[in-house]
Protein backbone atom coordinates (compact mmCIF):
# COMPACT_ATOMS: atom_id res chain seq x y z
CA UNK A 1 -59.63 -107.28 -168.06
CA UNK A 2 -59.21 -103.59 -169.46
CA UNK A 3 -60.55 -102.58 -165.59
CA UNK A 4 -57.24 -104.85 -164.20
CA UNK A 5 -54.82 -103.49 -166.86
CA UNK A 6 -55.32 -100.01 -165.54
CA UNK A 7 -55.18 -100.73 -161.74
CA UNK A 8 -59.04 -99.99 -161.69
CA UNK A 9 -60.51 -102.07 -158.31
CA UNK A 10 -63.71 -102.55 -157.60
CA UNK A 11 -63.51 -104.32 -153.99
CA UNK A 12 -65.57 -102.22 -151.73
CA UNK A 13 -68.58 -100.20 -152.08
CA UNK A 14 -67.04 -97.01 -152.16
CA UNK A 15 -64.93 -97.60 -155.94
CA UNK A 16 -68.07 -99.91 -156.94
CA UNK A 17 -70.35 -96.68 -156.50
CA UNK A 18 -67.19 -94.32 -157.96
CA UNK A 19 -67.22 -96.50 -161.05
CA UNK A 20 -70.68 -96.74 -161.79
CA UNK A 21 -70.84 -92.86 -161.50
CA UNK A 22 -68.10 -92.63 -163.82
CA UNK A 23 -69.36 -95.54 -166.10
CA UNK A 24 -72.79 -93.98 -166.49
CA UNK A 25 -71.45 -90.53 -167.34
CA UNK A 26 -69.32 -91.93 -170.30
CA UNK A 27 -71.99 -94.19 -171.54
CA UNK A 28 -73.79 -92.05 -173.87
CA UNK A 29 -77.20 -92.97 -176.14
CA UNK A 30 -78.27 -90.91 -179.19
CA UNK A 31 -79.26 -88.12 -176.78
CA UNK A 32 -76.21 -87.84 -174.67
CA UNK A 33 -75.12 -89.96 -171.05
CA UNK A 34 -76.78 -91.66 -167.92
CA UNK A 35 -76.15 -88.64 -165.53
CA UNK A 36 -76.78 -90.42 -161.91
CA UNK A 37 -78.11 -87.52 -159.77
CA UNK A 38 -77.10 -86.38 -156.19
CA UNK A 39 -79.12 -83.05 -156.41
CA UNK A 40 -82.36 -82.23 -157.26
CA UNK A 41 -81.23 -77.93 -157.78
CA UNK A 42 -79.90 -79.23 -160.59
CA UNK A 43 -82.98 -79.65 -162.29
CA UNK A 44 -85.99 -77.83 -163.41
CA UNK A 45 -89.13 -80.24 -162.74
CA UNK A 46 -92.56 -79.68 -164.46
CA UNK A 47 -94.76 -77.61 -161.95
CA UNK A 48 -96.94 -80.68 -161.21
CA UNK A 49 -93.51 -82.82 -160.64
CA UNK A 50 -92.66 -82.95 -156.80
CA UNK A 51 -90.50 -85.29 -154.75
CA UNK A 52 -86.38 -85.62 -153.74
CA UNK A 53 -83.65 -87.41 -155.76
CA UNK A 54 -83.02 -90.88 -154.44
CA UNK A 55 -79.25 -90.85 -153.52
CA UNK A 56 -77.30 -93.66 -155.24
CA UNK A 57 -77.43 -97.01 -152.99
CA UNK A 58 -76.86 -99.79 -152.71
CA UNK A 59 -79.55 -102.91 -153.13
CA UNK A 60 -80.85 -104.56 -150.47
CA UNK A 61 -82.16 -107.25 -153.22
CA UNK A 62 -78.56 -108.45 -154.30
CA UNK A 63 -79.41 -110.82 -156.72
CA UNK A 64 -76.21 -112.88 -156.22
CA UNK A 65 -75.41 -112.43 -160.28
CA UNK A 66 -73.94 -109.17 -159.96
CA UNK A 67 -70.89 -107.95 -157.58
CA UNK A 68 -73.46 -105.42 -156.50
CA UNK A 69 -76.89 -104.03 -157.66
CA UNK A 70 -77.27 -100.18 -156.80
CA UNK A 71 -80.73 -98.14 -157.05
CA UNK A 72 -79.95 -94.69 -158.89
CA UNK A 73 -81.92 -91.28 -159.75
CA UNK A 74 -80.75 -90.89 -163.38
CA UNK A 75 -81.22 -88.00 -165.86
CA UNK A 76 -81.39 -89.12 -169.63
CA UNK A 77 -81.94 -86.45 -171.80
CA UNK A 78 -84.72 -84.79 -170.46
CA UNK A 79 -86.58 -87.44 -168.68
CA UNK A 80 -85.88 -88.60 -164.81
CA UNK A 81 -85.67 -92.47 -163.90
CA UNK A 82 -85.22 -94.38 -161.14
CA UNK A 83 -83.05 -97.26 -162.14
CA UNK A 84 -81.51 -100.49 -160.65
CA UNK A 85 -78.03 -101.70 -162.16
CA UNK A 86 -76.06 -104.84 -161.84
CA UNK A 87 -71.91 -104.69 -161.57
CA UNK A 88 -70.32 -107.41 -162.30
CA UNK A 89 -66.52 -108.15 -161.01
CA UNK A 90 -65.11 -107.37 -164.51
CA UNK A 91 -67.10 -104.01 -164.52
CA UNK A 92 -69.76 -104.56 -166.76
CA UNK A 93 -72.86 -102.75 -165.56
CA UNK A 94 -76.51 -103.91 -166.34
CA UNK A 95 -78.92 -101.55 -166.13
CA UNK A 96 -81.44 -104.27 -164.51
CA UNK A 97 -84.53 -101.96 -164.27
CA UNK A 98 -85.79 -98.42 -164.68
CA UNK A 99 -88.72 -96.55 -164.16
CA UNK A 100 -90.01 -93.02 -165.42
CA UNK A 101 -90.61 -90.22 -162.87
CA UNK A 102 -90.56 -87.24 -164.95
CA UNK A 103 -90.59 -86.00 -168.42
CA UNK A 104 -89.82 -82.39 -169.69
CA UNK A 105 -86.97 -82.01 -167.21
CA UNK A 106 -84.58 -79.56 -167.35
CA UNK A 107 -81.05 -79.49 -165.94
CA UNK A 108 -79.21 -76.49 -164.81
CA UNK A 109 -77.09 -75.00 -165.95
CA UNK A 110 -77.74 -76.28 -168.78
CA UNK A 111 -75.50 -78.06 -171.23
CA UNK A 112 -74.75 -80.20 -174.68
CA UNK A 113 -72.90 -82.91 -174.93
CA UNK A 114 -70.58 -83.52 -178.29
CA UNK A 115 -68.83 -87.35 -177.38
CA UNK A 116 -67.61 -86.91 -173.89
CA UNK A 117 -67.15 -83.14 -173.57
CA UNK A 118 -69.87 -80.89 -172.19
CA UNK A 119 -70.56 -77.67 -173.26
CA UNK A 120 -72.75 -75.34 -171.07
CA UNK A 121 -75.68 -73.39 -172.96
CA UNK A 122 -76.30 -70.00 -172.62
CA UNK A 123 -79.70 -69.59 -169.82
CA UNK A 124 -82.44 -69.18 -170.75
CA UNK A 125 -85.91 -67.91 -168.54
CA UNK A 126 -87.65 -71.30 -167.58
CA UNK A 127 -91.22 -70.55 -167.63
C-alpha cells in the first residue's frame, strides 16, 4: 500500500532489483544496514579470504510465494553473506536464506552509520 501511494512499481526486474538495493540499505540492525555488494575493492578480506562478489540476481528457484527471489553478496557489519530474499508484490522482502563467507571484513572507505546517514571514518593502515 505505502509502495502504491508513492508511485513506487515493482513490475519488472529492473525496479524489483532497484528496490531491494534500496530496501536493504535502509533496513538497519543494531550494527547498521544490509549493504548488497557489487564490488569486492570495497572491502578488505582476511588474508586467507579469497573469491569474487556474487552480483545481485535473480533466482532460478522462484518459489512461486514471492514476486521474485534474488541471490545477493551482502555486507552486515563486518561479516560477508551470501543471501537469498523473497519480494513480495506489496514490497515486503524476506530474507529467505543466508550464509557466512567471511568474518573480520572491512569496507573501504570506511564509514559509521547514525539512522540512515553515513559518515566516512578517517583511514586507517589495514594490516
Amino acid at each position: 500500500m505505502h509502495n502504491a501511494l508513492h508511485g513506487i512499481t515493482l513490475l519488472d526486474t529492473e525496479a524489483q532489483s532497484a528496490y531491494l538495493r534500496f530496501f536493504c540499505y535502509f533496513v538497519h540492525g543494531e550494527m547498521g544496514p544490509f549493504e548488497i555488494l557489487t564490488d569486492s575493492t570495497l572491502l578488505h578480506l582476511p588474508d586467507d579470504t579469497a573469491f569474487k562478489i556474487a552480483p545481485l540476481t535473480t533466482d532460478p528457484e522462484h518459489d512461486g510465494d514471492h514476486l521474485m527471489c534474488f541471490r545477493a553478496t551482502v555486507l552486515y557489519a563486518d561479516t560477508l553473506f551470501s543471501c537469498r530474499f523473497g519480494l513480495h508484490a506489496s514490497g515486503v522482502v524476506e530474507m529467505l536464506d543466508d550464509t557466512e563467507l567471511a568474518s573480520d571484513v572491512q569496507r573501504r572507505p570506511r564509514i559509521r552509520f547514525l539512522g540512515t546517514g553515513r559518515f566516512r571514518l578517517e583511514e586507517e593502515a589495514v594490516t
